[in-house]
C-alpha atoms as a PDB file:
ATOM      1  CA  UNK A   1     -24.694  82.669  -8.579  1.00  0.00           C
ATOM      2  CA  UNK A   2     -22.411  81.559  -5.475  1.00  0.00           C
ATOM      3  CA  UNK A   3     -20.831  84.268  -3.221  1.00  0.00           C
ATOM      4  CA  UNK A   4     -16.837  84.223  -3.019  1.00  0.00           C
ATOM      5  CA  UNK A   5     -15.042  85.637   0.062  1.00  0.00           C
ATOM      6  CA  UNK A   6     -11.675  87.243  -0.118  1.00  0.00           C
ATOM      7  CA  UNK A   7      -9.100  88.076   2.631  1.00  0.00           C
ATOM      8  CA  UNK A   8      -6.614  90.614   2.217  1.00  0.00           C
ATOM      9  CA  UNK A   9      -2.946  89.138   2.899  1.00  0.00           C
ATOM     10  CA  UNK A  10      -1.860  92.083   4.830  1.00  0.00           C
ATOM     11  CA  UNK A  11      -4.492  93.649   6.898  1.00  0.00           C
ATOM     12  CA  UNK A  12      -7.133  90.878   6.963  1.00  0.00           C
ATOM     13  CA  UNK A  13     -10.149  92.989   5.727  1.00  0.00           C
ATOM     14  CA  UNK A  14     -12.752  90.263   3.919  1.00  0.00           C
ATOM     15  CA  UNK A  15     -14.843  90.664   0.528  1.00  0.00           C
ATOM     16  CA  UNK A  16     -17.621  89.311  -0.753  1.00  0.00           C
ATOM     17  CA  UNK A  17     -18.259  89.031  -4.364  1.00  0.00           C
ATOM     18  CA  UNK A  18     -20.944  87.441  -6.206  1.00  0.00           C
ATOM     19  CA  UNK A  19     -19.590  86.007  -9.427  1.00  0.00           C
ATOM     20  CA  UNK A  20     -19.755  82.981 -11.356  1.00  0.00           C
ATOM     21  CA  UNK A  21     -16.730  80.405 -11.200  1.00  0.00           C
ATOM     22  CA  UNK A  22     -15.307  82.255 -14.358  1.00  0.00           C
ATOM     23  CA  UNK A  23     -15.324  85.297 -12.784  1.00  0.00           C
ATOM     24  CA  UNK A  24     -13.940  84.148  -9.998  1.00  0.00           C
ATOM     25  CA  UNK A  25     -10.781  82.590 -11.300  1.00  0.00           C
ATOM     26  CA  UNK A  26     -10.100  85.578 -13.671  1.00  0.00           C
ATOM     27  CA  UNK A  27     -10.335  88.478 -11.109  1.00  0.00           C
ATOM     28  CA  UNK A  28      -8.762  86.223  -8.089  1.00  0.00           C
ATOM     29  CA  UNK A  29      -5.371  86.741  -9.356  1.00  0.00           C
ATOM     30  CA  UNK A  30      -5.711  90.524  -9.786  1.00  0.00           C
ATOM     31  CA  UNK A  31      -8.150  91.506  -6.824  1.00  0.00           C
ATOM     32  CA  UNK A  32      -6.292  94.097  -4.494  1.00  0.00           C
ATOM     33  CA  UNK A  33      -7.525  95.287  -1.182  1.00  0.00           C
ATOM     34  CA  UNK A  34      -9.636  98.381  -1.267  1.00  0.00           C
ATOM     35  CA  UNK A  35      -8.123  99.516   2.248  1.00  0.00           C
ATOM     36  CA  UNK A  36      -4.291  98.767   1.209  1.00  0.00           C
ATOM     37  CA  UNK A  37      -3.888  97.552  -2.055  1.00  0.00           C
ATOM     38  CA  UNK A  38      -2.224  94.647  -1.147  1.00  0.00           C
ATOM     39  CA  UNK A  39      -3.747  91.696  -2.688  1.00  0.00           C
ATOM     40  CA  UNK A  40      -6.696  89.588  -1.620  1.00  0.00           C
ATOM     41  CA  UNK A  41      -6.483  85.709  -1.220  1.00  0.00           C
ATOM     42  CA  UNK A  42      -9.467  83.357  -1.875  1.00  0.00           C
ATOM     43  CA  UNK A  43     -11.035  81.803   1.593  1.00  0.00           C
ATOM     44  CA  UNK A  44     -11.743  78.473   0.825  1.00  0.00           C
ATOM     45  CA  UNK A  45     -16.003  78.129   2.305  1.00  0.00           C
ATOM     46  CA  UNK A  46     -16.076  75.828   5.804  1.00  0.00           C
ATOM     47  CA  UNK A  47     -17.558  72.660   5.426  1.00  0.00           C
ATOM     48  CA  UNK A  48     -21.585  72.426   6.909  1.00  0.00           C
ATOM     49  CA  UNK A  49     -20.702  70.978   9.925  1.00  0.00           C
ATOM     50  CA  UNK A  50     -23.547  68.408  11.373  1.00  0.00           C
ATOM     51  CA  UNK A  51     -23.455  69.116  15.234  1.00  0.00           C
ATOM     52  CA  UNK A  52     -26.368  68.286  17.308  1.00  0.00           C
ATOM     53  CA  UNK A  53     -27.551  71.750  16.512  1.00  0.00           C
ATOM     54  CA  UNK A  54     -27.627  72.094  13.497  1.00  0.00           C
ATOM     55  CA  UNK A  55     -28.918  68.633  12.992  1.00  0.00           C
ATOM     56  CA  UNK A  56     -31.821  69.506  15.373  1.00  0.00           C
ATOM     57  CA  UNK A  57     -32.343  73.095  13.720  1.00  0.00           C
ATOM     58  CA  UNK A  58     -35.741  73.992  11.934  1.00  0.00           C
ATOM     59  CA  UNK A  59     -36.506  70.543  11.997  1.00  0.00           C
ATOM     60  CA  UNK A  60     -40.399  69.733  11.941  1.00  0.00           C
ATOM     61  CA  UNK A  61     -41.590  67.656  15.289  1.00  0.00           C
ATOM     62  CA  UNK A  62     -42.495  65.041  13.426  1.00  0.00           C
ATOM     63  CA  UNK A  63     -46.521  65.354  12.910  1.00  0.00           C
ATOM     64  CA  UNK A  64     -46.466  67.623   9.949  1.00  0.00           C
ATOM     65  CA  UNK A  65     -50.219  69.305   9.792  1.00  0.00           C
ATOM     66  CA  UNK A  66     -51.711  66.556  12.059  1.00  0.00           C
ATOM     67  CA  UNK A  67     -52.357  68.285  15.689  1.00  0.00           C
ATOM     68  CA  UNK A  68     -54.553  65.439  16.706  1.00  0.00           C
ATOM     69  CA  UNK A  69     -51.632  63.350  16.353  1.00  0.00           C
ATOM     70  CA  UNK A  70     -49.324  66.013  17.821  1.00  0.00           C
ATOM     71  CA  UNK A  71     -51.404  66.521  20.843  1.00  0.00           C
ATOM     72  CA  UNK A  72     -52.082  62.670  21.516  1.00  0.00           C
ATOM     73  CA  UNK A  73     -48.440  62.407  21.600  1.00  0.00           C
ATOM     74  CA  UNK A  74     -47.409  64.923  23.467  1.00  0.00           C
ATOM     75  CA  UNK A  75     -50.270  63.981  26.135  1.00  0.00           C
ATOM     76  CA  UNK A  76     -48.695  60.327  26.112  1.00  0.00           C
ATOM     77  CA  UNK A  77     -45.222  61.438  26.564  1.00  0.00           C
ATOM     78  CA  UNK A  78     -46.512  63.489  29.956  1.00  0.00           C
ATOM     79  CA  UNK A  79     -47.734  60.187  30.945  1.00  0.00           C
ATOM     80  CA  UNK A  80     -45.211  58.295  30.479  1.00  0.00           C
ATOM     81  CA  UNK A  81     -42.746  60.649  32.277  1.00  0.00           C
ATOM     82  CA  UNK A  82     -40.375  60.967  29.043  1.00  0.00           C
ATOM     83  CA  UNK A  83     -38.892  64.635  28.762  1.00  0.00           C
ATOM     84  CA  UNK A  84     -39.465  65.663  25.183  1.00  0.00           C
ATOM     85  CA  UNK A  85     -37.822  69.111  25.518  1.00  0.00           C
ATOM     86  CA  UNK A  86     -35.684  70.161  22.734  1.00  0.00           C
ATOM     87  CA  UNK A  87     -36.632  66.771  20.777  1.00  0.00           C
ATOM     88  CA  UNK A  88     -38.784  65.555  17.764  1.00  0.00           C
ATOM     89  CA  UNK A  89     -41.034  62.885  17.150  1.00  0.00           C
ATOM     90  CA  UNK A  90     -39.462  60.097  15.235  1.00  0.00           C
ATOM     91  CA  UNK A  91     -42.039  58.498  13.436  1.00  0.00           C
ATOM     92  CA  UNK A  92     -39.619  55.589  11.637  1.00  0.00           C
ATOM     93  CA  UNK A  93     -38.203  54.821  15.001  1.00  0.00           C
ATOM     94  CA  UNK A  94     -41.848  55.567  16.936  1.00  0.00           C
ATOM     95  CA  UNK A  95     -39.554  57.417  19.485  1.00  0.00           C
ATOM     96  CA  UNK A  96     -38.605  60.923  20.527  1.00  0.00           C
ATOM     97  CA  UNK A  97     -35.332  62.052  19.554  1.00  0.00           C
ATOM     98  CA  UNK A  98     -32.986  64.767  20.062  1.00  0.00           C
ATOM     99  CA  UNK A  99     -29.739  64.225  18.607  1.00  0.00           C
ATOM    100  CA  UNK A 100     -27.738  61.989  16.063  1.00  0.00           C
ATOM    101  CA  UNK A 101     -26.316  60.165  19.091  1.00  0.00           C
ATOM    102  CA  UNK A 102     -29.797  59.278  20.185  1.00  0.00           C
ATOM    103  CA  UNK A 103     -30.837  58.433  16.350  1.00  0.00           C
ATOM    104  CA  UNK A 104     -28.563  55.516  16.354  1.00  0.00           C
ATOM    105  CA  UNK A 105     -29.590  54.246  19.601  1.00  0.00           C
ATOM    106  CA  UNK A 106     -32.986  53.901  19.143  1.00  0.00           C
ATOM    107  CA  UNK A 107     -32.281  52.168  15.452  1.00  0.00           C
ATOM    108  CA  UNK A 108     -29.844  50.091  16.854  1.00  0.00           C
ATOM    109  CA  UNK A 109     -32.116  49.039  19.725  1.00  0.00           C
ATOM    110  CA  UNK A 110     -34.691  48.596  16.538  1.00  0.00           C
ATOM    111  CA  UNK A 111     -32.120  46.714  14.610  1.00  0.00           C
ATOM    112  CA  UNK A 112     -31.889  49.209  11.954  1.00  0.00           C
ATOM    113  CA  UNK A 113     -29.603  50.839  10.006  1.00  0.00           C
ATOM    114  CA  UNK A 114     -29.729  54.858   8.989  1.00  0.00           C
ATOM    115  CA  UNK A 115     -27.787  57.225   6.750  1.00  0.00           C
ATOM    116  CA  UNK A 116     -27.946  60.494   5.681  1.00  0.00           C
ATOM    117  CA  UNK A 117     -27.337  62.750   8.592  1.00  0.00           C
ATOM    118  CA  UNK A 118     -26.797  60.336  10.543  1.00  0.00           C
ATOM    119  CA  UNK A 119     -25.240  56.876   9.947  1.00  0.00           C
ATOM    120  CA  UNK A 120     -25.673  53.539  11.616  1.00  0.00           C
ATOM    121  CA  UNK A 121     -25.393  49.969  10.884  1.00  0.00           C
ATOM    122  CA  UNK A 122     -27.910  47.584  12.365  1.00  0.00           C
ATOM    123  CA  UNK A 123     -27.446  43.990  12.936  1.00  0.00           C
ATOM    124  CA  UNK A 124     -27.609  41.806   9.889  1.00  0.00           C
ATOM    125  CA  UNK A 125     -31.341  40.517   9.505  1.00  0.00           C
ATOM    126  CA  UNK A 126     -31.837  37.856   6.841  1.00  0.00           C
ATOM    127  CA  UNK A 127     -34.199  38.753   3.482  1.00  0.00           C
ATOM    128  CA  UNK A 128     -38.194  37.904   4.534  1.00  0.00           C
ATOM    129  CA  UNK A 129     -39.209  34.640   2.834  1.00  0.00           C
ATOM    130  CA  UNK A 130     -41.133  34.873  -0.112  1.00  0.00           C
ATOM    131  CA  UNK A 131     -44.356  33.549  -0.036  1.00  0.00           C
ATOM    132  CA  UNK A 132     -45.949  31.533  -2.668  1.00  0.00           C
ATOM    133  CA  UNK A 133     -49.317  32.912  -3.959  1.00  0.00           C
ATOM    134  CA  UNK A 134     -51.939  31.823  -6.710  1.00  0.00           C
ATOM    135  CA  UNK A 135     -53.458  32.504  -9.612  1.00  0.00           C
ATOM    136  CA  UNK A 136     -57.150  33.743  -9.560  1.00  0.00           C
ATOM    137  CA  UNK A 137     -59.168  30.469 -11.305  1.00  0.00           C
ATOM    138  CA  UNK A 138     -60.517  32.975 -13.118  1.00  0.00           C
ATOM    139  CA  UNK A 139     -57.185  34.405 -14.720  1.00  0.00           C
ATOM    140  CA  UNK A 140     -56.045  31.031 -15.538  1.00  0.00           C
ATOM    141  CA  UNK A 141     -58.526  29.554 -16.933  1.00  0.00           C
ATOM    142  CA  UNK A 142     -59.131  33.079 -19.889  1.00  0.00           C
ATOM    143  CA  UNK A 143     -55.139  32.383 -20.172  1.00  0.00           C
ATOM    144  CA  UNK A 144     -56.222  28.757 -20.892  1.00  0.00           C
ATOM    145  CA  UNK A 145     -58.892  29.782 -23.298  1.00  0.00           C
ATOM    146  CA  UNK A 146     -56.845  31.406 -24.877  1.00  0.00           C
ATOM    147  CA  UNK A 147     -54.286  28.776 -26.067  1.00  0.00           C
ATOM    148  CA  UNK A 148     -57.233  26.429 -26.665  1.00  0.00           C
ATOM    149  CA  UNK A 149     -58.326  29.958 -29.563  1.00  0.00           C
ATOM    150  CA  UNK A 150     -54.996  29.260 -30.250  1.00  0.00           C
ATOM    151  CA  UNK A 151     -55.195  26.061 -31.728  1.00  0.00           C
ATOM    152  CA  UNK A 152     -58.881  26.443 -32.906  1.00  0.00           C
ATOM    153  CA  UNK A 153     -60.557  24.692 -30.435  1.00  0.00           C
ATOM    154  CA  UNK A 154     -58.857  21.297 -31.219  1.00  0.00           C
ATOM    155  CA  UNK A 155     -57.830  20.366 -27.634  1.00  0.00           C
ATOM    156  CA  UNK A 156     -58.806  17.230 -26.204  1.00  0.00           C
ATOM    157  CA  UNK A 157     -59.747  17.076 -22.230  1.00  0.00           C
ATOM    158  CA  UNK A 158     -56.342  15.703 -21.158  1.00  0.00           C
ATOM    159  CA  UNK A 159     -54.316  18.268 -23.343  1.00  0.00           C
ATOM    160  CA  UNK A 160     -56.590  20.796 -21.774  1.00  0.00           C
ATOM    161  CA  UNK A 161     -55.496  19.733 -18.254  1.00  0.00           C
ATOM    162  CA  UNK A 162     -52.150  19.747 -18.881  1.00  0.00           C
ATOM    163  CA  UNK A 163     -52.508  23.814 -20.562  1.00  0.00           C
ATOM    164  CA  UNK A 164     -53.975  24.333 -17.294  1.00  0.00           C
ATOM    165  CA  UNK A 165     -51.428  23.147 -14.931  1.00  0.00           C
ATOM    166  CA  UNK A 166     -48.330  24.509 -17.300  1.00  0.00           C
ATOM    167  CA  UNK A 167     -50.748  28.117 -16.700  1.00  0.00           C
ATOM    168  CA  UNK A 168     -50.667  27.820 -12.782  1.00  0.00           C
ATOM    169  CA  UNK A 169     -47.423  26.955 -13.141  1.00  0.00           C
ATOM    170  CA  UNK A 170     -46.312  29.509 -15.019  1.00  0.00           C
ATOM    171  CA  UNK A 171     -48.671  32.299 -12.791  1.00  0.00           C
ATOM    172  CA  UNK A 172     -47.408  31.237  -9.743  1.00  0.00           C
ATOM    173  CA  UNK A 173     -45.619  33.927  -8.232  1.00  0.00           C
ATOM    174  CA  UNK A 174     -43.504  35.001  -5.163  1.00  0.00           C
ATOM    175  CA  UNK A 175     -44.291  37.997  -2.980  1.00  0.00           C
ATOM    176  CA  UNK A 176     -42.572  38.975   0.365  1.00  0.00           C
ATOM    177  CA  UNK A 177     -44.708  38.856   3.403  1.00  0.00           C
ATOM    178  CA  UNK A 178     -43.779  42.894   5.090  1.00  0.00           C
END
């Protein structure tokens, strides 16, 4: 059940009540201050803001349970001179990152796009190219049985060839290449 804050029109004093949304619009109308019984308006509930902050808060560094991972990271960062204070480990972007601002830099220098929290285009890359792949032998020729069951075994050798290729044919598949 949501909590509903009210603000009394002439002295300001503030109320919470928990209620459902039925309760809420029958008692608005009638709710009176308990300091000086003039009446109470709703306060309409601020928006969650995304600042930096918040977008940073309670947010896990990235490794989840893995402090192998963790440690060979931070270990490589101290290396490499990169100040990780205050950010977490990206591992979509492989980057550290400590704000939204930063988010969309590193995906734009990726050539990605994000949303959620944070939204970015990146630059239009073009669809991979599927790649053609075959039918086990195997496969094709218990599909080709098959028909021959079909027609009881009365299939001469060319018919049989042509079953065969109309079976690859038909088997043949795309699949994109990641």
């Amino acid at each position: 059940m949501p909590t509903y804050t009210y603000r009394c029109r002439e002295c300001g004093h503030r109320l919470e009540l928990l209620q459902t949304l039925n309760e809420m619009r029958e008692t608005r109308p009638r709710l009176r201050c308990q300091r000086c019984e003039a009446g109470m308006e709703f306060v309409f509930p601020a928006p969650a803001l995304s600042t930096d902050t918040t977008f940073m808060a309670n947010r896990d560094d990235g490794f989840g349970g893995d402090n192998v991972a963790r440690k060979r990271a931070y270990a490589k960062a101290r290396r490499e001179g990169t100040d990780i204070a205050g950010k977490v480990w990206a591992p979509q972007l492989n980057s550290w990152v400590g704000s939204k601002a930063e988010v969309a830099a590193k995906a734009a220098a990726k050539g990605r796009g994000v949303t959620g929290l944070v939204n970015a285009t990146g630059p239009d890359v073009p669809p991979p190219e599927p790649v053609r792949y075959e039918v086990a032998d195997s496969l094709v020729e218990s599909a080709v049985q098959d028909v021959v069951d079909d027609h009881n075994g009365d299939v001469t050798p060319r018919e049989r060839a042509a079953i065969t290729e109309k079976v690859k044919e038909t088997s043949r598949g795309k699949q994109f290449d990641p």
